[in-house]
Each structure stands twice: as C-alpha cells, then as structure tokens.
C-alpha atoms as a PDB file:
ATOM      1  CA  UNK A   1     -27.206 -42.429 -24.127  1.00  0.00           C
ATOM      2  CA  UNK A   2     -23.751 -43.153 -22.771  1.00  0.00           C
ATOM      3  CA  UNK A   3     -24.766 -40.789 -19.333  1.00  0.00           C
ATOM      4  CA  UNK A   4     -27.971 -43.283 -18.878  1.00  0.00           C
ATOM      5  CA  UNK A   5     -25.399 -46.396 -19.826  1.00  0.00           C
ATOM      6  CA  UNK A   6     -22.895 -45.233 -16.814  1.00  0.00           C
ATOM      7  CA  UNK A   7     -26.069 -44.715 -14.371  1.00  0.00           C
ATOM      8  CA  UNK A   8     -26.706 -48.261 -15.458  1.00  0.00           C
ATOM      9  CA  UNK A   9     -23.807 -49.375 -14.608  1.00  0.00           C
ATOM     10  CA  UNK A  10     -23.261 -47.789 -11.309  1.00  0.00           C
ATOM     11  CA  UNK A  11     -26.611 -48.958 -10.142  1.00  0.00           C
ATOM     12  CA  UNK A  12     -25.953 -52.046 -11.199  1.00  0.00           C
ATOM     13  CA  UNK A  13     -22.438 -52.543 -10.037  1.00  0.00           C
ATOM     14  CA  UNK A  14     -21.460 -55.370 -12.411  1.00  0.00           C
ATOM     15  CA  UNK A  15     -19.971 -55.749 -15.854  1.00  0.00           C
ATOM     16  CA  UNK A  16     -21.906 -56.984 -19.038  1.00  0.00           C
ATOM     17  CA  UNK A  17     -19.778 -58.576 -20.978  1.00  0.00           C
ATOM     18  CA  UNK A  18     -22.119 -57.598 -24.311  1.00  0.00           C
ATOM     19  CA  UNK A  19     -21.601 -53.954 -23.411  1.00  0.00           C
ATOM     20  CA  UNK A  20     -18.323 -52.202 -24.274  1.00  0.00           C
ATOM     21  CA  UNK A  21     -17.471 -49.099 -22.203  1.00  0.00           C
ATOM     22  CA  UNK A  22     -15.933 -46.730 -24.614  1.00  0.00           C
ATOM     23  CA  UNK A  23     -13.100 -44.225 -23.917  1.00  0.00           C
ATOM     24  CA  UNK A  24     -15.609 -41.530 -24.008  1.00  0.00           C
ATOM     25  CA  UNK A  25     -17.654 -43.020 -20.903  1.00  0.00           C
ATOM     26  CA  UNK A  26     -14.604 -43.281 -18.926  1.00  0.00           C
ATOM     27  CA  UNK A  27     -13.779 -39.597 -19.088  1.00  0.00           C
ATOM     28  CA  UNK A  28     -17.793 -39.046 -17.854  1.00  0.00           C
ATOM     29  CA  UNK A  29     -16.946 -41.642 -15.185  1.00  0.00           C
ATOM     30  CA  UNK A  30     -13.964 -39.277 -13.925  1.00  0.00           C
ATOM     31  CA  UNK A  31     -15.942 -36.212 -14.267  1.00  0.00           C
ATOM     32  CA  UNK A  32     -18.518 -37.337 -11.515  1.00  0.00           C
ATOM     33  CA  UNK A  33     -16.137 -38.075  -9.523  1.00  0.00           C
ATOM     34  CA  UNK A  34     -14.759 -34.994  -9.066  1.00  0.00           C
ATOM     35  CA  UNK A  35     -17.914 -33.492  -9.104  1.00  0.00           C
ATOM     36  CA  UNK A  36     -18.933 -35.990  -6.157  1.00  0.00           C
ATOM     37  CA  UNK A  37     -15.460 -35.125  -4.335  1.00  0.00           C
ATOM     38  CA  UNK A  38     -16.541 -30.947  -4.816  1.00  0.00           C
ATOM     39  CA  UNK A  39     -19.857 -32.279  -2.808  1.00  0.00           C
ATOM     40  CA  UNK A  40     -18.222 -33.781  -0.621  1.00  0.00           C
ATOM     41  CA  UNK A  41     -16.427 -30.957   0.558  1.00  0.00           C
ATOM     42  CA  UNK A  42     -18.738 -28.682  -0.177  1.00  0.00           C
ATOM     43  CA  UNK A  43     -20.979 -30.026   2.631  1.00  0.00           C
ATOM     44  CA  UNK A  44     -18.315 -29.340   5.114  1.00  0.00           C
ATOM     45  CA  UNK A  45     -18.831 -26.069   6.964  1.00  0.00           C
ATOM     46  CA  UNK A  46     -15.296 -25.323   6.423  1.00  0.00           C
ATOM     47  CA  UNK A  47     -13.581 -21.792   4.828  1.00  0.00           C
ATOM     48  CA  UNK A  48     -10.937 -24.373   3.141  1.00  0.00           C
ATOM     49  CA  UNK A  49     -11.351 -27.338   1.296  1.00  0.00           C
ATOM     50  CA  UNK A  50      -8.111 -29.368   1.005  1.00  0.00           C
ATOM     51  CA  UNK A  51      -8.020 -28.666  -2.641  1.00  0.00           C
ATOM     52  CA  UNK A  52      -7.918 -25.043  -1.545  1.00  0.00           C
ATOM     53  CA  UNK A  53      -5.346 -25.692   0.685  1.00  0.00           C
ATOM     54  CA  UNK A  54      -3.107 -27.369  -1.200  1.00  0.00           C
ATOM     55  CA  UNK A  55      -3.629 -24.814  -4.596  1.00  0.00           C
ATOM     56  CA  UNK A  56      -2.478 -22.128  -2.446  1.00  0.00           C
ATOM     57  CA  UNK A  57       0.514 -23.818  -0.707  1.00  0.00           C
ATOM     58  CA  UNK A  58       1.729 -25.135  -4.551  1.00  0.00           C
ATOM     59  CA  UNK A  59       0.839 -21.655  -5.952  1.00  0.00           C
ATOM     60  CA  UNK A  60       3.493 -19.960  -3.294  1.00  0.00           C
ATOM     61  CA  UNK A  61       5.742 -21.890  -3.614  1.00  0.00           C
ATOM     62  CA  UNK A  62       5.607 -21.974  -7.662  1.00  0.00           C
ATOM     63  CA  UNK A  63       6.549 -18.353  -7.890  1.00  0.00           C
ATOM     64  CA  UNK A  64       9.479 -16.582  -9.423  1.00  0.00           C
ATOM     65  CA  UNK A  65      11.677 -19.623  -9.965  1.00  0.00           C
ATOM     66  CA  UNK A  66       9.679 -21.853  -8.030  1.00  0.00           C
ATOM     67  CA  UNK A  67      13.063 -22.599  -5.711  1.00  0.00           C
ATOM     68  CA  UNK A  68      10.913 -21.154  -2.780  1.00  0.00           C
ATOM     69  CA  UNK A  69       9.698 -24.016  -1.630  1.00  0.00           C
ATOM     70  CA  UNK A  70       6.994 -24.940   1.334  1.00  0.00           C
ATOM     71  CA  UNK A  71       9.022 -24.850   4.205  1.00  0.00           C
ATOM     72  CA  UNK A  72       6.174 -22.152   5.375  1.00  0.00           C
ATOM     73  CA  UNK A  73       4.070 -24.525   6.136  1.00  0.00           C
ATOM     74  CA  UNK A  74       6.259 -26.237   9.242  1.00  0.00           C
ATOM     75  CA  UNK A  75       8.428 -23.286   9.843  1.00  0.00           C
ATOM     76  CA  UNK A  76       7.049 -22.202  13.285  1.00  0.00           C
ATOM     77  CA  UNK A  77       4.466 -23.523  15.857  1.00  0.00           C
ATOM     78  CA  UNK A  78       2.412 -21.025  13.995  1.00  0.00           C
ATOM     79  CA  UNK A  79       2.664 -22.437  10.988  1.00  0.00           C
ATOM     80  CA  UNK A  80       2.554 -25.998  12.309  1.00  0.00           C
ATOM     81  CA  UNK A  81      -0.955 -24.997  13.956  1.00  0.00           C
ATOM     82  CA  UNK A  82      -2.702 -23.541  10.737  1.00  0.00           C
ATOM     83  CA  UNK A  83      -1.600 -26.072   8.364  1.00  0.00           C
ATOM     84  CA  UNK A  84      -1.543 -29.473  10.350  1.00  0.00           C
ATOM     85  CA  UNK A  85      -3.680 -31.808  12.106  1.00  0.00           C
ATOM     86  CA  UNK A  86      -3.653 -31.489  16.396  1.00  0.00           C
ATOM     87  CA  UNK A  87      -2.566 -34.921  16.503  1.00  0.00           C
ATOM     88  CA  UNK A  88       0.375 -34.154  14.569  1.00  0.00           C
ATOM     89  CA  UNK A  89       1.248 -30.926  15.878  1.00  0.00           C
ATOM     90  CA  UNK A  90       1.336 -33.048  19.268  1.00  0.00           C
ATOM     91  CA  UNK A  91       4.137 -35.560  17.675  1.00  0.00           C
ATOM     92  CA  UNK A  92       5.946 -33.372  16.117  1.00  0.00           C
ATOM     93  CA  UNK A  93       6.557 -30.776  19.549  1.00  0.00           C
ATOM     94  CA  UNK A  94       7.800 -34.177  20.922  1.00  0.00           C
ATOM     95  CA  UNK A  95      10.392 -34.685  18.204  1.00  0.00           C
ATOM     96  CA  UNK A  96      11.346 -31.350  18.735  1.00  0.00           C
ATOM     97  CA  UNK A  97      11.214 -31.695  22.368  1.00  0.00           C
ATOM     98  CA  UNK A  98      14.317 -34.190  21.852  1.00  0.00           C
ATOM     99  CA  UNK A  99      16.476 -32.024  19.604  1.00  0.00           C
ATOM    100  CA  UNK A 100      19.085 -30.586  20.630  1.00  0.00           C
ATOM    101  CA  UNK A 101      19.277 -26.373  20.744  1.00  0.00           C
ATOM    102  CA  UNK A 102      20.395 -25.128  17.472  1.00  0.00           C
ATOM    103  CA  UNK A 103      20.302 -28.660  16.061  1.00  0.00           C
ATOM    104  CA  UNK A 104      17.333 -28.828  12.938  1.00  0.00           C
ATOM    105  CA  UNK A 105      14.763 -31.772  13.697  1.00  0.00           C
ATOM    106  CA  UNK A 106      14.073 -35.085  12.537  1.00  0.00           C
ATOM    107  CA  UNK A 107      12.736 -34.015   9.093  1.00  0.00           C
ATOM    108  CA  UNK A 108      15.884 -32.647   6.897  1.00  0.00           C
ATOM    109  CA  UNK A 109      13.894 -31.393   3.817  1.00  0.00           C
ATOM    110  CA  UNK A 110      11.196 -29.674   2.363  1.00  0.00           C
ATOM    111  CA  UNK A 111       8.117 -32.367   2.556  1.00  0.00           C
ATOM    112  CA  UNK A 112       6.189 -30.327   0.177  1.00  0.00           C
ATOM    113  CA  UNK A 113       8.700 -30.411  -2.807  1.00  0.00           C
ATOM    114  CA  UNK A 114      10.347 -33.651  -1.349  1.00  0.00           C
ATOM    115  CA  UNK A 115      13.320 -32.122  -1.698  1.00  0.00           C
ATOM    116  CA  UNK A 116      16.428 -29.773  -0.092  1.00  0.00           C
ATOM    117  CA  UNK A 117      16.664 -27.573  -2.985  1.00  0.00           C
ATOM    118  CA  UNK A 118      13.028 -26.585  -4.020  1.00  0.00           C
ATOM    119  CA  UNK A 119      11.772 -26.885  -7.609  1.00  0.00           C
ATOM    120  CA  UNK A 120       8.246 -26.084  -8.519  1.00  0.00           C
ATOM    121  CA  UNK A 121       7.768 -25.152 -12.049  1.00  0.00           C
ATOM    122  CA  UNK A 122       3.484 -26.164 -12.378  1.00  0.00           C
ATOM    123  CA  UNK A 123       1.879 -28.856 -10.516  1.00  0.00           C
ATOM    124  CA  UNK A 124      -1.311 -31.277 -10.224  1.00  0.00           C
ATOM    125  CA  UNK A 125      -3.907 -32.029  -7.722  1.00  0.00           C
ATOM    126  CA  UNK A 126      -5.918 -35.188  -7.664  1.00  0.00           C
ATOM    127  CA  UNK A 127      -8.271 -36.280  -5.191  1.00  0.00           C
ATOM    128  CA  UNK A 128      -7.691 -39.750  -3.854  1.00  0.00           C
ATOM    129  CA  UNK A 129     -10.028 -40.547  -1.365  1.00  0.00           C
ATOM    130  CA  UNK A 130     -12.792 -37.880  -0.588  1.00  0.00           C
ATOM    131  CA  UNK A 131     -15.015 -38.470   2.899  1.00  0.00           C
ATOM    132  CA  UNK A 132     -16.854 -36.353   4.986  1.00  0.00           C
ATOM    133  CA  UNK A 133     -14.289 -35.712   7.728  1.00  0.00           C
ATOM    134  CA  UNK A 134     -11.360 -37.242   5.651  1.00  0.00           C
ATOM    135  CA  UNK A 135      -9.963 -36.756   2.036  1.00  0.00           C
ATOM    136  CA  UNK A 136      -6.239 -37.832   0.548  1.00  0.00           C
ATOM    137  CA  UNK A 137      -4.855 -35.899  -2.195  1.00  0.00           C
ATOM    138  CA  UNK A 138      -2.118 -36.397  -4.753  1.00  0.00           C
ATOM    139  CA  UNK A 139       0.268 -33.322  -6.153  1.00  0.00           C
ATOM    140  CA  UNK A 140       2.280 -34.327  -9.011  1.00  0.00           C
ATOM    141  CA  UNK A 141       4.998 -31.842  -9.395  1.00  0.00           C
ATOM    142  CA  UNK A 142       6.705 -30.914 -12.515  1.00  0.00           C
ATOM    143  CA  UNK A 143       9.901 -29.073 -12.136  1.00  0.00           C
ATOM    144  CA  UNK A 144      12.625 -27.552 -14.233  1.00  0.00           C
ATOM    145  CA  UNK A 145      15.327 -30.620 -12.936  1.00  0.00           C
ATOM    146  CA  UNK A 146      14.311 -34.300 -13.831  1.00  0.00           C
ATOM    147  CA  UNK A 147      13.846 -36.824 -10.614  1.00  0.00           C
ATOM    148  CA  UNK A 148      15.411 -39.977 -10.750  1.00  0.00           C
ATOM    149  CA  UNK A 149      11.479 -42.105 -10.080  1.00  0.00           C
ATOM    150  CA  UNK A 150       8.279 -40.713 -11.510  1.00  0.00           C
ATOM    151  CA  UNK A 151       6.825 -41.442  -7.948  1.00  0.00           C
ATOM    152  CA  UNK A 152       9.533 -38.479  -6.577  1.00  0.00           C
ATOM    153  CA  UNK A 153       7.241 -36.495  -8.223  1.00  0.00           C
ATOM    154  CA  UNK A 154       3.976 -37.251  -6.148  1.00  0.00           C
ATOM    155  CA  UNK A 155       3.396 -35.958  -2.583  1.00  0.00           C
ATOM    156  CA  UNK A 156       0.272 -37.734  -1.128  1.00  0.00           C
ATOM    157  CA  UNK A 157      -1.720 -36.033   1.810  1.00  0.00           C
ATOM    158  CA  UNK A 158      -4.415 -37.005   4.352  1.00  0.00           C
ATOM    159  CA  UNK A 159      -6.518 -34.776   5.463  1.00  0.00           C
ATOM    160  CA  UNK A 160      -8.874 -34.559   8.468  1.00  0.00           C
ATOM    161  CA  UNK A 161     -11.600 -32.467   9.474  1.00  0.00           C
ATOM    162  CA  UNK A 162     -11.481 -30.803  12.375  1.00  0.00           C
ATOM    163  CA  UNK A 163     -12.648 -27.832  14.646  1.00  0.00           C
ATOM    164  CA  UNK A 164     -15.029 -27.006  11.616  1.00  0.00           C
ATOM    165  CA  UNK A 165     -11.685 -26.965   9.610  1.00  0.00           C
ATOM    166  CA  UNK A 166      -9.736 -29.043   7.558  1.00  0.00           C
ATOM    167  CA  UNK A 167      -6.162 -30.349   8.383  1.00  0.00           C
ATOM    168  CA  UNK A 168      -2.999 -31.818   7.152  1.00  0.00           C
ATOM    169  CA  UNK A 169      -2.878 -35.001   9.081  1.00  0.00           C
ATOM    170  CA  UNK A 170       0.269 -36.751   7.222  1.00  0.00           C
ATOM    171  CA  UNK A 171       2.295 -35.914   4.016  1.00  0.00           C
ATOM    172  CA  UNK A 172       3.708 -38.695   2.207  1.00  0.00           C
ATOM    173  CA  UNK A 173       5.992 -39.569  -0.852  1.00  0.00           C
ATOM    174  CA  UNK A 174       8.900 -41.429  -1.869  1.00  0.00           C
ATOM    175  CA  UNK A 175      12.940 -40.785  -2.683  1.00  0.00           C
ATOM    176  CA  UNK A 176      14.283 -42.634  -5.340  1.00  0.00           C
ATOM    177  CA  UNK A 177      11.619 -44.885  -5.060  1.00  0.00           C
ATOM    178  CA  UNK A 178      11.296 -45.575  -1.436  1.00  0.00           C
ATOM    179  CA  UNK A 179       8.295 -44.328   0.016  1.00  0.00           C
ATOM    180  CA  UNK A 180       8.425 -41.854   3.523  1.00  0.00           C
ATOM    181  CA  UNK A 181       6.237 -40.626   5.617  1.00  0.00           C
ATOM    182  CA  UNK A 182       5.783 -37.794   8.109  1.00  0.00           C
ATOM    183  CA  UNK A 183       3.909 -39.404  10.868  1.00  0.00           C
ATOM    184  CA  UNK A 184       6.849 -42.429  10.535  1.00  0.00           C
ATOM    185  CA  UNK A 185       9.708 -40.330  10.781  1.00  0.00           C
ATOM    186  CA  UNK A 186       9.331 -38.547  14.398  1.00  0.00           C
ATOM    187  CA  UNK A 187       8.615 -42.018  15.800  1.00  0.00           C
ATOM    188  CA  UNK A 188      10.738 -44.609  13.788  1.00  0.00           C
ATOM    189  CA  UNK A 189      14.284 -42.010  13.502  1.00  0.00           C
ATOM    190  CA  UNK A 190      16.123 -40.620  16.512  1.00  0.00           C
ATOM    191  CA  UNK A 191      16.570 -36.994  16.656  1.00  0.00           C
ATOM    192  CA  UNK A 192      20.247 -37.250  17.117  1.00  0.00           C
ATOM    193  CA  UNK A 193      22.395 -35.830  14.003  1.00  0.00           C
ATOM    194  CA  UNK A 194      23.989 -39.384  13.144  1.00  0.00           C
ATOM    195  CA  UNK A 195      20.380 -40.829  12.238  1.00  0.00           C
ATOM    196  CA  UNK A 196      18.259 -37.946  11.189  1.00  0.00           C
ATOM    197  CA  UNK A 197      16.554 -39.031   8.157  1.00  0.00           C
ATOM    198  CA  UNK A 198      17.505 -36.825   5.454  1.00  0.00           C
ATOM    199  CA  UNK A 199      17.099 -36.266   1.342  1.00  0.00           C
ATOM    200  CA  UNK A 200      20.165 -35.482  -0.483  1.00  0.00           C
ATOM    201  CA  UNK A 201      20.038 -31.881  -2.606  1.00  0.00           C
ATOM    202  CA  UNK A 202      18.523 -32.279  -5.757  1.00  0.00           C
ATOM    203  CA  UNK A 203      21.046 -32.482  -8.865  1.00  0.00           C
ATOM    204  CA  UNK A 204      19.766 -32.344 -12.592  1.00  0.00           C
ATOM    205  CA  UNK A 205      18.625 -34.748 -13.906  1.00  0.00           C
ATOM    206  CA  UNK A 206      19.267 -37.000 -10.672  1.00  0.00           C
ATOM    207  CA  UNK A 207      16.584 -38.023  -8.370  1.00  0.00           C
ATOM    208  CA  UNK A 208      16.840 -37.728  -4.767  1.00  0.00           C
ATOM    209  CA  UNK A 209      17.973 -40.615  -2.506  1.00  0.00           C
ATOM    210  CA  UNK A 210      16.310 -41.033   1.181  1.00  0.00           C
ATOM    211  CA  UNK A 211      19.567 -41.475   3.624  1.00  0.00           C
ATOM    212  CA  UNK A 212      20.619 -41.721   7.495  1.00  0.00           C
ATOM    213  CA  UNK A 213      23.382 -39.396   7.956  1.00  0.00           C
ATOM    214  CA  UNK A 214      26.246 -40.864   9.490  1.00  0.00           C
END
C-alpha cells in the first residue's frame, strides 16, 4: 500500500492535503532515488561510475591513519588527466603555466580532505544531482579532529561524462564556512605567493579558515 501511495504521488505530482506521508514512505522515496541514480549511471558505457570514483579515492586516502590524504589525485599531469575533466586539466596547466619554478600553485591544500593536514577517519557519499552525462556528489567526511562548520566537512563534486568516461569537472567546499571552489581559484587568485589562496593546517578541534597569504 504505501509503494502504490508514492507511485500515486509521483504521477500525480501534487500534495493531498487528506493524505499524510508517513516517515516510512519517505525512506521508500530515498530508496528510488538511489536506485534511479544506479540507472542512471548504469546506462553509461563507462568502467567508472562517479560513485566508484570517489569510493576509491576516500578509501586511499582513509588508510592507516587516514593523514594520507588525496593529493594523488592532482599530483602530476598524470594524475590530473585520469581524475579530471579536459576542460579543467586545460585551466589548471595555465595556472601552472604562471607559477613560478619551484613555487607550489594556486591551490595550497588538499581539495579532497579540504585541508593541509589530512584527516580521513570514514566518510559518506551522496548523490546530488544524477544525469546522463552529468552527476554532483557530496562526501561528508568524518575525521578524528573536529572542524570548526559542519559544512568543512562536505566536499561537493561535478562530474561530466566524457570520452566514454566519467570526469571530475570541479570540486567544491567551504572553510570555516565560506564556500571555494576549484574552477574559481585558478581564475579569480593570482599565482604569485602574496595572494595564493590557501587553508590554514588543521588544529583539534578548530576548523580551518580560507586565507590570502600576505
């Protein structure tokens, strides 16, 4: 009865006011949409969904101590090529095309644990938006140190499918509350030391604090 009530009510697309939705209906409601997110990807010819993707890249860098963090995933051109988008690959080489030799680049931190000392104890994935060539995805990240804002603890990413595969096209989250984002900084932030955006080491129970150096 309550599976034919929520086909009702997704046909339908309104509310009846005489009808209560129980708790129990809402938990059914949040299992098809996962299963309609697994079908989504699941029709993509791809070896990787981003759920894949991002289990593996939060299973490295949980292990041992979980201080291991996922600089792997931008560490080289290499790296840069198998985990992210063309388009960003492009921006980023122009970044680093304006750093200066021996000089890191405009991204200070670890994106991945939104933070310069790593700390991955479990973590949560939860799709966001799932489409045919696109999908965003939420970790929540659960660490051994407490973060300042709950929202530290969330790292958002788009995805994009491309060359039969599926990409990284932006990572996103916030630092003591104030959101960040990938794409932004390359563009927005000169590559020179004095305004290299930055996140401040991680301190227990402190969160961490998006700066300019300088």
């Amino acid at each position: 009865m309550i599976a034919l009530d929520l086909v009702y009510y997704i046909r339908l697309g309104r509310y009846e006011e005489s009808r209560m939705i129980s708790r129990r209906m809402f938990i059914l409601s949040g299992a098809v949409g996962a299963i309609a997110a697994t079908k989504t990807f699941a029709q993509t010819p791809s070896p990787n969904d981003p759920t894949a993707i991002l289990t593996a890249i939060y299973s490295r860098a949980a292990r041992g101590k979980g201080d291991g963090g996922g600089a792997f995933v931008i560490e080289s051109k290499a790296a840069k090529a198998k985990y992210l988008s063309k388009s960003l690959v492009e921006l980023w080489a122009k970044a680093d095309a304006h750093t200066p030799k021996g000089d890191v680049g405009p991204v200070d931190f670890d994106p991945v644990t939104n933070s310069q000392e790593p700390d991955v104890k479990s973590f949560e994935l939860r799709v966001e938006k799932p489409e045919a060539q696109k999908a965003t995805l939420a970790v929540t990240i659960t660490g051994h140190r407490t973060r300042g804002k709950p929202s530290d603890q969330v790292v958002h990413y788009d995805f994009v499918h491309e060359a039969g595969q599926w990409k990284i096209d932006n990572i996103k989250g916030s630092s003591d509350g104030e959101p960040w984002s990938i794409r932004a900084m390359p563009i927005t932030r000169s590559t020179t030391a004095s305004s290299r955006f930055s996140i401040p080491r991680c301190r227990p129970n402190s969160g961490v604090k998006a700066s300019a150096q300088g």
